[in-house]
N, C-alpha and C. Protein backbone atom coordinates (compact mmCIF):
# COMPACT_ATOMS: atom_id res chain seq x y z
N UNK A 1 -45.10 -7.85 21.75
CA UNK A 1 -44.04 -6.95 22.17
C UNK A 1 -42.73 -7.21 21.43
N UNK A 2 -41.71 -5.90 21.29
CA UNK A 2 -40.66 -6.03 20.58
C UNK A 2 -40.12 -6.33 21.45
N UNK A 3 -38.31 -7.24 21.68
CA UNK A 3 -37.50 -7.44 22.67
C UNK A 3 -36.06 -6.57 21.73
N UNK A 4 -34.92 -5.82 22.63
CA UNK A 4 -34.07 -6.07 21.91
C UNK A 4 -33.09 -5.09 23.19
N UNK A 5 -31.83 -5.52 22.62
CA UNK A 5 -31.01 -5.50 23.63
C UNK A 5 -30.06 -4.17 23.46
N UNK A 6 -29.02 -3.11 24.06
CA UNK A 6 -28.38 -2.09 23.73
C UNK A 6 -26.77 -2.58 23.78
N UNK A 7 -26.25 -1.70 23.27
CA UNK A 7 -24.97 -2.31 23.23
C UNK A 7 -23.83 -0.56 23.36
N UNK A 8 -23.21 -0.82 24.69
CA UNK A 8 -22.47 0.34 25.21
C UNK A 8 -20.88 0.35 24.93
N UNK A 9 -20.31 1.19 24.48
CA UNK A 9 -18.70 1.04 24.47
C UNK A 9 -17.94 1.35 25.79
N UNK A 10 -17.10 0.72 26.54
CA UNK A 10 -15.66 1.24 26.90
C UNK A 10 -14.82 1.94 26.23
N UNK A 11 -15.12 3.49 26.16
CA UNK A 11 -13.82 4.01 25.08
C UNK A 11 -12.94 4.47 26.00
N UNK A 12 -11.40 4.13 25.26
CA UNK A 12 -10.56 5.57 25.80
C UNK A 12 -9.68 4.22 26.71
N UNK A 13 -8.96 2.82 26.06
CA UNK A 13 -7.77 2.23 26.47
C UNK A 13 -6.73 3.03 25.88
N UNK A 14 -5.69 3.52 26.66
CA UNK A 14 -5.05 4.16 26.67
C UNK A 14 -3.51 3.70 26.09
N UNK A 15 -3.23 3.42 25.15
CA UNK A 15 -2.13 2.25 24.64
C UNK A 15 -0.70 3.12 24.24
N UNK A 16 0.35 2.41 25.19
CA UNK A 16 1.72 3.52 24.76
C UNK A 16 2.67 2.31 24.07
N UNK A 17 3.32 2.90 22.58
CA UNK A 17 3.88 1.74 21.51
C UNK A 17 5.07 2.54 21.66
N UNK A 18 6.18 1.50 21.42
CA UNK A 18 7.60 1.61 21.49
C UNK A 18 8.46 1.55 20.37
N UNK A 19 8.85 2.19 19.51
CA UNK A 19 8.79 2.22 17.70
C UNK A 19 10.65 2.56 17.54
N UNK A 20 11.17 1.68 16.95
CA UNK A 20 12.90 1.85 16.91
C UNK A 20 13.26 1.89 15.53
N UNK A 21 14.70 2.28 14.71
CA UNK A 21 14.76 1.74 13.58
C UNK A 21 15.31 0.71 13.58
N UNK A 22 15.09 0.06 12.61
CA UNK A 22 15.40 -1.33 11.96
C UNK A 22 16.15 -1.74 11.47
N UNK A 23 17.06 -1.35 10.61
CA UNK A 23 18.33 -0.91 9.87
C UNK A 23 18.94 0.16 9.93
N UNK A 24 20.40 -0.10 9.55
CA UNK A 24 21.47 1.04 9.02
C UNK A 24 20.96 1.97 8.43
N UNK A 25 19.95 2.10 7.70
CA UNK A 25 19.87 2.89 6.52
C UNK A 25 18.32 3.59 7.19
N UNK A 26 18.25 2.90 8.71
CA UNK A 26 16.77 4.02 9.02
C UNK A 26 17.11 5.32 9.43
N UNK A 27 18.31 5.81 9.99
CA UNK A 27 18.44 6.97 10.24
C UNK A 27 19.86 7.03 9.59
N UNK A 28 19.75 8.93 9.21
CA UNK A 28 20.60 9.15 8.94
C UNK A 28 20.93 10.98 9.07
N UNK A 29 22.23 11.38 9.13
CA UNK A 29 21.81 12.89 9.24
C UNK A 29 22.34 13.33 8.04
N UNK A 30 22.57 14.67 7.41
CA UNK A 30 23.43 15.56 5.93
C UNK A 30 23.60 16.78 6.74
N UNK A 31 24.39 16.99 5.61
CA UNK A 31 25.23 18.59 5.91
C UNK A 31 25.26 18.92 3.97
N UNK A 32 25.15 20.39 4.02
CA UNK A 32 24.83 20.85 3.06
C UNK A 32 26.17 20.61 1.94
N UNK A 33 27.42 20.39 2.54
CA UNK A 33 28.75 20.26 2.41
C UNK A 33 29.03 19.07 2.32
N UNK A 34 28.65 18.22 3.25
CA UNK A 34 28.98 16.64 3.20
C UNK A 34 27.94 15.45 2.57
N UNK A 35 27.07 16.08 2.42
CA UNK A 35 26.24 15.19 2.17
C UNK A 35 25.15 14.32 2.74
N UNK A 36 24.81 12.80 2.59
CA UNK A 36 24.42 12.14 3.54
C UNK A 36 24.56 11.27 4.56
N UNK A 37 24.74 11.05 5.16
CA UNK A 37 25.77 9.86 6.21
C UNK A 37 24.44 9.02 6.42
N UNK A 38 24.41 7.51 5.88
CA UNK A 38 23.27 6.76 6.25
C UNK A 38 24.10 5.95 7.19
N UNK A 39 24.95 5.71 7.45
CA UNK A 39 25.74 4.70 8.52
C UNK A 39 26.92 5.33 9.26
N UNK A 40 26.75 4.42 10.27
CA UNK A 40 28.41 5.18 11.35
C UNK A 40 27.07 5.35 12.97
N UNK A 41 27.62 5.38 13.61
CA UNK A 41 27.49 5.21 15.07
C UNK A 41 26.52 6.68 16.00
N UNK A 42 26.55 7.51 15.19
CA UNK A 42 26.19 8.74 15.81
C UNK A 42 25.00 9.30 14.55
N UNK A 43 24.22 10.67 15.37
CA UNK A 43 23.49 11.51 14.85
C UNK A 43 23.88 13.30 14.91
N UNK A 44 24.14 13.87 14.14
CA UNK A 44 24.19 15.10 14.70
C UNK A 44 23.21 16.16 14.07
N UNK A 45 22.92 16.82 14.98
CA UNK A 45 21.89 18.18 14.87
C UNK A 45 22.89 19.23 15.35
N UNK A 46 23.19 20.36 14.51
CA UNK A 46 24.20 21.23 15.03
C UNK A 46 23.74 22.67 13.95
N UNK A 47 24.73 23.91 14.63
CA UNK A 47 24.61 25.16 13.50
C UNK A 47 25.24 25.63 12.03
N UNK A 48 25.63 24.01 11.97
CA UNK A 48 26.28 24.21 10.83
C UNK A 48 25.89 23.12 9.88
N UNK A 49 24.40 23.50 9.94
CA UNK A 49 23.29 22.84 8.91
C UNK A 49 23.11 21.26 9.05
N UNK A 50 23.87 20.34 9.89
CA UNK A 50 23.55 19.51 10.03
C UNK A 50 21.90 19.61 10.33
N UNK A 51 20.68 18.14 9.70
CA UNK A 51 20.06 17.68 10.09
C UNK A 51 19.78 16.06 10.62
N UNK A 52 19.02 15.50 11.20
CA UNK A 52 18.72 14.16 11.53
C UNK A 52 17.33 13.55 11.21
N UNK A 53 17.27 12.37 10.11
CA UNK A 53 16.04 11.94 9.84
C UNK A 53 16.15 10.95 10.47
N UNK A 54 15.40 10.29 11.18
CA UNK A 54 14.87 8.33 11.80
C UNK A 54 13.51 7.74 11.36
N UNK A 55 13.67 7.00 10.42
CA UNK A 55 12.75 6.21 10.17
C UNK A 55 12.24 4.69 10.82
N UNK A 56 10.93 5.18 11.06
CA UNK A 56 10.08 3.97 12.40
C UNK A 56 8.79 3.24 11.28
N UNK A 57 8.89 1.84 11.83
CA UNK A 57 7.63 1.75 10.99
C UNK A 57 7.29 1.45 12.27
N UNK A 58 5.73 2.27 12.37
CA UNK A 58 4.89 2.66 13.20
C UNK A 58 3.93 1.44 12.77
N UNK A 59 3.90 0.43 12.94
CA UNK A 59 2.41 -0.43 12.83
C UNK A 59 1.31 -0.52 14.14
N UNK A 60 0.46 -0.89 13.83
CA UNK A 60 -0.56 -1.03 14.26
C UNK A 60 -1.32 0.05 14.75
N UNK A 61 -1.01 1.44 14.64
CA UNK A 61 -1.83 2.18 14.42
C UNK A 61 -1.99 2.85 12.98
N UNK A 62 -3.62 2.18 13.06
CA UNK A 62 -4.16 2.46 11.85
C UNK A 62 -4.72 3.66 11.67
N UNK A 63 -5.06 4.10 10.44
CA UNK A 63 -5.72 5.67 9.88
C UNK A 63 -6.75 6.26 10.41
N UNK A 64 -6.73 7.67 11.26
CA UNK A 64 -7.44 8.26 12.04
C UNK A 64 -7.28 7.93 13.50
N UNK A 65 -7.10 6.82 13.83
CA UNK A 65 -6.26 6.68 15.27
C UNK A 65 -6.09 8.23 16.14
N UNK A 66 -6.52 8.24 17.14
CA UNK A 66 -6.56 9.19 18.07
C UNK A 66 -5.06 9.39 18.78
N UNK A 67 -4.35 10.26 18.63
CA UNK A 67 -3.04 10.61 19.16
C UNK A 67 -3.04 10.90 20.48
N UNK A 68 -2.88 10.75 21.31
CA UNK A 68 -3.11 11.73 22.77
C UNK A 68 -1.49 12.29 23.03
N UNK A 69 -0.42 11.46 22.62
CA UNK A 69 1.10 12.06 22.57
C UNK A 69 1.83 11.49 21.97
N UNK A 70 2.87 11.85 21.62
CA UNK A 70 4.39 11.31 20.77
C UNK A 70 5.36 12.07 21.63
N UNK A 71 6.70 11.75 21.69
CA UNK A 71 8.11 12.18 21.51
C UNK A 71 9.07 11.27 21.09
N UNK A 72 10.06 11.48 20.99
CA UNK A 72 11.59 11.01 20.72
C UNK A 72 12.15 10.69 22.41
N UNK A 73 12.94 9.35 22.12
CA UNK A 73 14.11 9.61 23.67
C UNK A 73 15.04 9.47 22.78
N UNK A 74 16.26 10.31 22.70
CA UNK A 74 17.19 10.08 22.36
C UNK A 74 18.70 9.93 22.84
N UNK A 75 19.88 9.10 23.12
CA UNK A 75 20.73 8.82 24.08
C UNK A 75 21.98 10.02 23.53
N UNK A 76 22.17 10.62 24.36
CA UNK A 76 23.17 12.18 23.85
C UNK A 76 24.48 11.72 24.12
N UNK A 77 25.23 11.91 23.56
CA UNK A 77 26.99 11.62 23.38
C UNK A 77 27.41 13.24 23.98
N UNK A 78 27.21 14.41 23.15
CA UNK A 78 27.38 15.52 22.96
C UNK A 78 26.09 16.57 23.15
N UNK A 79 26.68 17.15 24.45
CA UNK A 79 25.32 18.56 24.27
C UNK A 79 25.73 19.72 24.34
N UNK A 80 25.14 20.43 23.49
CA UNK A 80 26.26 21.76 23.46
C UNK A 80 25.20 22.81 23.19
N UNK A 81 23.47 22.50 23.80
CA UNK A 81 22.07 23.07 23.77
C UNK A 81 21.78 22.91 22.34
N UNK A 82 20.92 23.00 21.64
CA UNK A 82 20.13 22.79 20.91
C UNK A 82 18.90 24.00 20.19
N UNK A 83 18.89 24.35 19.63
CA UNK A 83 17.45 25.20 18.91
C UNK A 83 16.90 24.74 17.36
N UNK A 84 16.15 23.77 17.34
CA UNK A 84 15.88 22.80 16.12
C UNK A 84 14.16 23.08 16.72
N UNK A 85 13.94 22.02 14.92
CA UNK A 85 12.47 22.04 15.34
C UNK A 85 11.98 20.04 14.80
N UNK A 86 11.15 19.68 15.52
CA UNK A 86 10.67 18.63 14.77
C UNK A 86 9.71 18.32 13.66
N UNK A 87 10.02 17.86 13.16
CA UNK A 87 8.70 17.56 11.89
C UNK A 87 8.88 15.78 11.63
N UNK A 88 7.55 15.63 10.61
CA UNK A 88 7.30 14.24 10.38
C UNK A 88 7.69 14.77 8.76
N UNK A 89 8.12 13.54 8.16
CA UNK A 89 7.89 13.59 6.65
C UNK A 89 5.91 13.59 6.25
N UNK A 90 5.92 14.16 5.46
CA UNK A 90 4.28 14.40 4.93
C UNK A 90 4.16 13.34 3.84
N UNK A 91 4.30 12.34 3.98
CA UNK A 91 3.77 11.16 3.13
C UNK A 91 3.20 9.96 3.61
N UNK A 92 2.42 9.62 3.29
CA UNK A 92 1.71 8.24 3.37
C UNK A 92 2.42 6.44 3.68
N UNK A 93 3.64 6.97 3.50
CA UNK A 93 4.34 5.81 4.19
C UNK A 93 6.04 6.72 3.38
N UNK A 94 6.92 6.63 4.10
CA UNK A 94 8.08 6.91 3.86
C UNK A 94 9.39 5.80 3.87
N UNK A 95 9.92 6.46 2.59
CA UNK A 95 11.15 5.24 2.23
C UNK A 95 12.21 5.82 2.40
N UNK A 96 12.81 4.97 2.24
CA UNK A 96 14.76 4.46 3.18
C UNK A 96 15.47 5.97 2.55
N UNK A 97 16.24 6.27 3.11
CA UNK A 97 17.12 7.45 2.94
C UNK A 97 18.18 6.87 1.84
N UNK A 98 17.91 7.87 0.71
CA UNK A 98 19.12 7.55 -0.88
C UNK A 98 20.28 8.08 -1.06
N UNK A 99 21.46 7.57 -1.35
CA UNK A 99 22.74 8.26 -1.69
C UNK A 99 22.16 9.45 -2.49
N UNK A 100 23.09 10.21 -2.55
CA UNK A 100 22.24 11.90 -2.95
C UNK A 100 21.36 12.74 -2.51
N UNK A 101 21.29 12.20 -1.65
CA UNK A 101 19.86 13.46 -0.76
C UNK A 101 20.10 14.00 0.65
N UNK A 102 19.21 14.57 0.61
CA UNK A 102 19.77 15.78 2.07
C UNK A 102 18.51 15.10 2.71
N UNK A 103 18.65 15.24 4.02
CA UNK A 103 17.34 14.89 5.20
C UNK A 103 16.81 16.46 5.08
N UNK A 104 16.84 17.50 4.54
CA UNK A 104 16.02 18.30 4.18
C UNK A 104 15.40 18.38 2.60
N UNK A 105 15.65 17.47 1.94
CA UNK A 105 15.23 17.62 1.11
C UNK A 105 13.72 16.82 1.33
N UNK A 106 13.02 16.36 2.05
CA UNK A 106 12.08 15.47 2.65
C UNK A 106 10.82 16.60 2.75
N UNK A 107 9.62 16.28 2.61
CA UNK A 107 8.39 17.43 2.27
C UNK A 107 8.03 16.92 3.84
N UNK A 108 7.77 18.60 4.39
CA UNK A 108 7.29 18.43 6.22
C UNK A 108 6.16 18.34 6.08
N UNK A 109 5.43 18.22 7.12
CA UNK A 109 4.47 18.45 7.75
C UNK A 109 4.21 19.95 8.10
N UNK A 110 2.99 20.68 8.08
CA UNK A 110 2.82 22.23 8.64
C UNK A 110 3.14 21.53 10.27
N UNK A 111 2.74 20.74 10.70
CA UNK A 111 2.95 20.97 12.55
C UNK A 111 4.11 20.02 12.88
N UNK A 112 4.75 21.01 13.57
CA UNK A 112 5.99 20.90 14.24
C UNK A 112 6.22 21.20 15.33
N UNK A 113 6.98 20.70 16.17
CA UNK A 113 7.30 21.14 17.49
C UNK A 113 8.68 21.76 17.32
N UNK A 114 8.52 23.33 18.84
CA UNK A 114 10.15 23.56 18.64
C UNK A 114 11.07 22.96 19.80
N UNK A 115 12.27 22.95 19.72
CA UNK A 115 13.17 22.21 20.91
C UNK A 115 14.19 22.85 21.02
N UNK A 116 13.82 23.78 22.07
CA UNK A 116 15.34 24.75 22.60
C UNK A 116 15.85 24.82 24.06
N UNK A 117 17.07 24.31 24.12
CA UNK A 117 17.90 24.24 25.79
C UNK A 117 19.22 25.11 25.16
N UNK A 118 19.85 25.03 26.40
CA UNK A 118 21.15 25.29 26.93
C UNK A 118 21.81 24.47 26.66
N UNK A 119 23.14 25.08 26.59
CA UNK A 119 24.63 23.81 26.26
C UNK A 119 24.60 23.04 28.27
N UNK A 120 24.17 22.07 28.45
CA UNK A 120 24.43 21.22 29.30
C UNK A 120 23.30 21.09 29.78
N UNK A 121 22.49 21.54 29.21
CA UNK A 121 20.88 21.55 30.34
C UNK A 121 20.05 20.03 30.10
N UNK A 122 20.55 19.29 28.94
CA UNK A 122 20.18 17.50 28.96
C UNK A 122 20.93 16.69 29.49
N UNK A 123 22.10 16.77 29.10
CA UNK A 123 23.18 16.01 29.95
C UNK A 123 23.41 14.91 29.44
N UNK A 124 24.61 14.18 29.31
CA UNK A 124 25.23 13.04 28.32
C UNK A 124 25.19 12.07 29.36
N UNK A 125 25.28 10.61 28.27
CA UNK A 125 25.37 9.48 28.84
C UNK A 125 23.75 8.82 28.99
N UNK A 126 22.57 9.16 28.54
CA UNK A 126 21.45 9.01 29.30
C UNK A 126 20.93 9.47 28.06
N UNK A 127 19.49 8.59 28.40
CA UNK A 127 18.29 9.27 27.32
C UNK A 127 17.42 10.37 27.78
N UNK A 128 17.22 11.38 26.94
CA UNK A 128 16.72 12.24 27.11
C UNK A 128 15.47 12.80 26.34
N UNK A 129 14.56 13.59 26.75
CA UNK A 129 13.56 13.51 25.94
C UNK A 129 12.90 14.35 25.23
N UNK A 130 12.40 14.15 24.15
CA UNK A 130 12.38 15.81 23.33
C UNK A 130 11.00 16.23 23.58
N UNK A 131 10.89 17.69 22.99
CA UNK A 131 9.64 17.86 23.08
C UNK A 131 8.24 17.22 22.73
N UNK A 132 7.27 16.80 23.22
CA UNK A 132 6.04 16.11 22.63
C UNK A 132 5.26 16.78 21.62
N UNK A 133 4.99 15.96 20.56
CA UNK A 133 4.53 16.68 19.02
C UNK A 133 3.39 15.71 18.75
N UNK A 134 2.29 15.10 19.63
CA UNK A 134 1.07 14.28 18.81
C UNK A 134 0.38 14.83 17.87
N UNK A 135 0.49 16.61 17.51
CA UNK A 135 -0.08 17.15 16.46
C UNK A 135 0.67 16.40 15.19
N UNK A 136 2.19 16.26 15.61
CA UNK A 136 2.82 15.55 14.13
C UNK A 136 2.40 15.27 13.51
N UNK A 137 2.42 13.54 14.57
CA UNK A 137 2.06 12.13 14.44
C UNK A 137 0.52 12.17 14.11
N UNK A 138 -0.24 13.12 14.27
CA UNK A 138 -1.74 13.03 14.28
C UNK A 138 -1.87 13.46 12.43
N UNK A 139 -1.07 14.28 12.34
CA UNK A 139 -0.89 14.41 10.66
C UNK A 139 -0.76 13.67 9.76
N UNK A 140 0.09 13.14 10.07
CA UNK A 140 0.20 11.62 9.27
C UNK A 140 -0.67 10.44 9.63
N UNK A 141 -1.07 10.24 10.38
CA UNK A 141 -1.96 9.16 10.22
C UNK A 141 -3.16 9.99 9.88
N UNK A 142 -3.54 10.75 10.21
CA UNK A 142 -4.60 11.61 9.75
C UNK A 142 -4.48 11.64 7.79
N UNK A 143 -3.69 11.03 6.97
CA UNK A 143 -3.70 10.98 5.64
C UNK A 143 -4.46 10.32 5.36
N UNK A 144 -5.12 10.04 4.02
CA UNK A 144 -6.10 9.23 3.53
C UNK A 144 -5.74 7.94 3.28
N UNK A 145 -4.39 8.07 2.69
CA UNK A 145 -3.68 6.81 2.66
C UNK A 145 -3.01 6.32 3.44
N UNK A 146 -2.67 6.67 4.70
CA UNK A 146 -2.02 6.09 5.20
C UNK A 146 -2.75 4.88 5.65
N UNK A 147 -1.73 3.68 7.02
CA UNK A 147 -2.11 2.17 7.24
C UNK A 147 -1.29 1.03 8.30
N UNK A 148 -1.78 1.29 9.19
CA UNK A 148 -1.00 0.36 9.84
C UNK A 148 0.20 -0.07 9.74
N UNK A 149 0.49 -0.19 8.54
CA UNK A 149 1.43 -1.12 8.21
C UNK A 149 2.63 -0.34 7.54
N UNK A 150 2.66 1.23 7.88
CA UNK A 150 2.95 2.24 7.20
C UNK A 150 4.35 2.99 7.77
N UNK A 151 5.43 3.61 7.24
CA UNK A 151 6.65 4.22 7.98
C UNK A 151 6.63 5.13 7.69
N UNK A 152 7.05 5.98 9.52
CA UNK A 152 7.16 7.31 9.11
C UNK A 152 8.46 7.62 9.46
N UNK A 153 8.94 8.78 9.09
CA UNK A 153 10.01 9.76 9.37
C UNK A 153 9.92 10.70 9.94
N UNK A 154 10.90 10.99 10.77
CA UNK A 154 10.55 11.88 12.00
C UNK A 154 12.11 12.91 11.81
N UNK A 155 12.19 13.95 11.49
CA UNK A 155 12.72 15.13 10.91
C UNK A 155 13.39 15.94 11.79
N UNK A 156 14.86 16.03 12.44
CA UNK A 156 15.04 17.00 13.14
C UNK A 156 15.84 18.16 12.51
N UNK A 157 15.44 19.24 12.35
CA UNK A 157 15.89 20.26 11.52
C UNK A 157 17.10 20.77 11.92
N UNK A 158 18.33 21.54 11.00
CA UNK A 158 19.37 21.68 11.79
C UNK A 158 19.16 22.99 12.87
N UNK A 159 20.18 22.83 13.45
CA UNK A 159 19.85 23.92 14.84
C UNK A 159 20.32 25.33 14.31
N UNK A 160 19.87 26.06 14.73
CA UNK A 160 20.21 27.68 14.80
C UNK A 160 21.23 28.39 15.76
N UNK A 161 21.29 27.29 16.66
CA UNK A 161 22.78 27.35 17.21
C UNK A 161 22.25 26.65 18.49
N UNK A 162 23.67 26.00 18.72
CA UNK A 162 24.32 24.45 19.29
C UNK A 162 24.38 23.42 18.19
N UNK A 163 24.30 22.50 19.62
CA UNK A 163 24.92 21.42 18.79
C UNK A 163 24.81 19.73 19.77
N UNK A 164 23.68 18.92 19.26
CA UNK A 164 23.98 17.73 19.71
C UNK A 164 24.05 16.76 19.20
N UNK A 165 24.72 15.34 19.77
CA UNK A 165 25.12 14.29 19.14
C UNK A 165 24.53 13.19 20.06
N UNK A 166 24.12 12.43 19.35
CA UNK A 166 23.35 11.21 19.68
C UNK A 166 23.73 9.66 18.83
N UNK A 167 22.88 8.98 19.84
CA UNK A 167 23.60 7.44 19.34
C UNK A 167 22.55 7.14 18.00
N UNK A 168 23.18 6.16 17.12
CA UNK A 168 22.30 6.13 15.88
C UNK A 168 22.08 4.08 16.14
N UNK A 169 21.36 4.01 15.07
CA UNK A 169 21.11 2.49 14.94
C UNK A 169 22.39 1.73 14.74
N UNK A 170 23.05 1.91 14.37
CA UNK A 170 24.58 1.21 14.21
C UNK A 170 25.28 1.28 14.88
N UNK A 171 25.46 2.60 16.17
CA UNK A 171 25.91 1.92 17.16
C UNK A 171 25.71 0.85 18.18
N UNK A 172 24.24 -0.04 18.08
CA UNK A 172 23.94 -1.29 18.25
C UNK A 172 23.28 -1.15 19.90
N UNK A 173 23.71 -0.53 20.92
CA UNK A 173 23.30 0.11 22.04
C UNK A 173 22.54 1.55 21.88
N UNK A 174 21.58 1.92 22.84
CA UNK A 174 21.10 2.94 23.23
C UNK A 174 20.29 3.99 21.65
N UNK A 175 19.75 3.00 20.87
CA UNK A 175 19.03 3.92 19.64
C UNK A 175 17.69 4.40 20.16
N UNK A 176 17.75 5.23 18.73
CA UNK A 176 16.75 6.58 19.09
C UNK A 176 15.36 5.57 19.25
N UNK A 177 14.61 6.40 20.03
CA UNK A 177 12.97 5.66 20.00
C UNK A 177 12.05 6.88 20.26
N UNK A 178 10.84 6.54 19.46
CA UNK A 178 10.13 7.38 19.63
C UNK A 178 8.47 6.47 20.54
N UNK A 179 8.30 7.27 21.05
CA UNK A 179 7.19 6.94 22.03
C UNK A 179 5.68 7.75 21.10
N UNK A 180 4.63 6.48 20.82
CA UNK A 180 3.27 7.03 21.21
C UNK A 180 2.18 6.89 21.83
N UNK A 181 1.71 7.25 22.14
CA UNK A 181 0.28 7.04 23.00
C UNK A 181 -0.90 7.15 22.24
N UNK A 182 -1.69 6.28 22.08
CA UNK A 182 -2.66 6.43 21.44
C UNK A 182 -4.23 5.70 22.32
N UNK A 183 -5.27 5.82 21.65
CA UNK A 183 -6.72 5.38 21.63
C UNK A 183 -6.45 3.93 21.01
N UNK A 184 -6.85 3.07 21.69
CA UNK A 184 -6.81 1.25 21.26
C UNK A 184 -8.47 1.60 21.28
N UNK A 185 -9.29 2.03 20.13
CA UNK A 185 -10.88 1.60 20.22
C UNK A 185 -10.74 0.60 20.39
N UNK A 186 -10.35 -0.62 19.46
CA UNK A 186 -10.77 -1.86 18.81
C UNK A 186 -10.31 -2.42 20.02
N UNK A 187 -9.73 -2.28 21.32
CA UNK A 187 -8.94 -2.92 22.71
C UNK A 187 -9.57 -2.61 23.30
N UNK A 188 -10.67 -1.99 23.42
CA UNK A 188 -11.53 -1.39 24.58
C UNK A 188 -12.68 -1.52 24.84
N UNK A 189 -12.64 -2.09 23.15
CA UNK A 189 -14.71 -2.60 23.58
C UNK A 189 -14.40 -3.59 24.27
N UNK A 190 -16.32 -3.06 25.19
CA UNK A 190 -17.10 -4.11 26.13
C UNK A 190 -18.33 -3.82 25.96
N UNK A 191 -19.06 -4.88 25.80
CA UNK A 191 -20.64 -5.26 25.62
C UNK A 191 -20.97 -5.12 27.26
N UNK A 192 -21.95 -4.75 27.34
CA UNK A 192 -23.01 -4.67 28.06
C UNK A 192 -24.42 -4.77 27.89
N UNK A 193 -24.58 -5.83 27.94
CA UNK A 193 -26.08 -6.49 27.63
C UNK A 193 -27.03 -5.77 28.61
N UNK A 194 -27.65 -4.74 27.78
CA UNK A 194 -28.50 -4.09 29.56
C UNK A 194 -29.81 -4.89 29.58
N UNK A 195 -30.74 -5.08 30.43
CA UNK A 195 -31.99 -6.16 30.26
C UNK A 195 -32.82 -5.52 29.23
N UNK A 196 -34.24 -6.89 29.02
CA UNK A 196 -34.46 -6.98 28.06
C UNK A 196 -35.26 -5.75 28.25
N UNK A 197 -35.65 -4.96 27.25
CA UNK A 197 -36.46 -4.05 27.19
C UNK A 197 -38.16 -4.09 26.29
N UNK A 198 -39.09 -3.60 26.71
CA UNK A 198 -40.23 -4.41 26.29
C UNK A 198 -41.15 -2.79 25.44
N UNK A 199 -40.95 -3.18 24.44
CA UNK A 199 -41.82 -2.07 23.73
C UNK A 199 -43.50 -2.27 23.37
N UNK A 200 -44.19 -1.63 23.55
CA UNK A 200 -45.42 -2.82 23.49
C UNK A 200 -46.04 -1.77 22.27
């Protein structure tokens, strides 16, 4: 007789990662007029082309990783409603924001989320939370190259009218964070030795 044993998975640990920037130079917003602002205390998204990029290195989820959600919390100074959209940068790991460049000059992603309130409908002083986009985040790690060990950029387009202001990495309190939720396979296996089975 043959002996041999089966081996069953636990899928589906449910793992939520807490992703901040790191430096001065991870977020930053432009204006078509002013340029880029990589430092100073604030973020603004407004109708007068301001945008906001934040760069996270996202580790430990690795390539193909199952998304179940993402958003942004971001701490508001200024709300004056909002109509923007989110996007990820479309690259395989993304680098530091350069003197000379616009946070639109950055190649999107096709999936985006949109984010539209009222002037007071988030409310200052407090983090608040944007719309959820795991299609983004599922884009980018969904690259061939991407890697664990990999940064992304997370894109807020300027608004179509309003206007908000948020705390940035240099003001040292209350920075932007983005939340994901993902599939931990590799955290979830469990063996189950079922008995021996007898093939004759």
């Amino acid at each position: 007789p043959v002996k041999f044993d089966e081996v069953f998975y636990d899928y589906g640990m449910l793992t939520t990662a807490t992703f901040t920037p790191q430096d001065s130079w991870d977020d930053a917003y432009s204006t078509p007029s002013g340029g880029i602002f990589r430092t100073g205390g604030f973020l603004y998204v407004n109708d007068n082309d301001a945008s906001a990029g934040i760069r996270f290195a996202v580790t430990g989820i690795s390539r193909g990783t199952e998304i179940a959600d993402a958003w942004l919390e971001l701490y508001l100074y200024r709300d004056y409603g909002v109509n923007c959209k989110i996007y990820a940068e479309d690259v395989d790991s993304s680098q530091c924001w350069l003197s000379g460049e616009y946070v639109t000059d950055r190649v999107r992603t096709s999936a985006y989320v949109v984010w539209t309130t009222d002037s007071g409908e988030l409310g200052t002083g407090k983090y608040v939370e944007s719309p959820h986009f795991p299609e983004v985040v599922q884009e980018v790690v969904d690259r061939p190259n991407w890697d664990e060990t990999h940064i992304m950029i997370l894109l807020i387009s300027e608004s179509s009218s309003g206007y908000i202001k948020f705390f940035a990495y240099d003001y040292g309190d209350h920075i932007p964070r983005l939340k994901i939720q993902y599939y931990d396979w590799m955290a979830s296996w469990s063996w189950y030795p079922l008995p021996l089975s007898v093939v004759s």
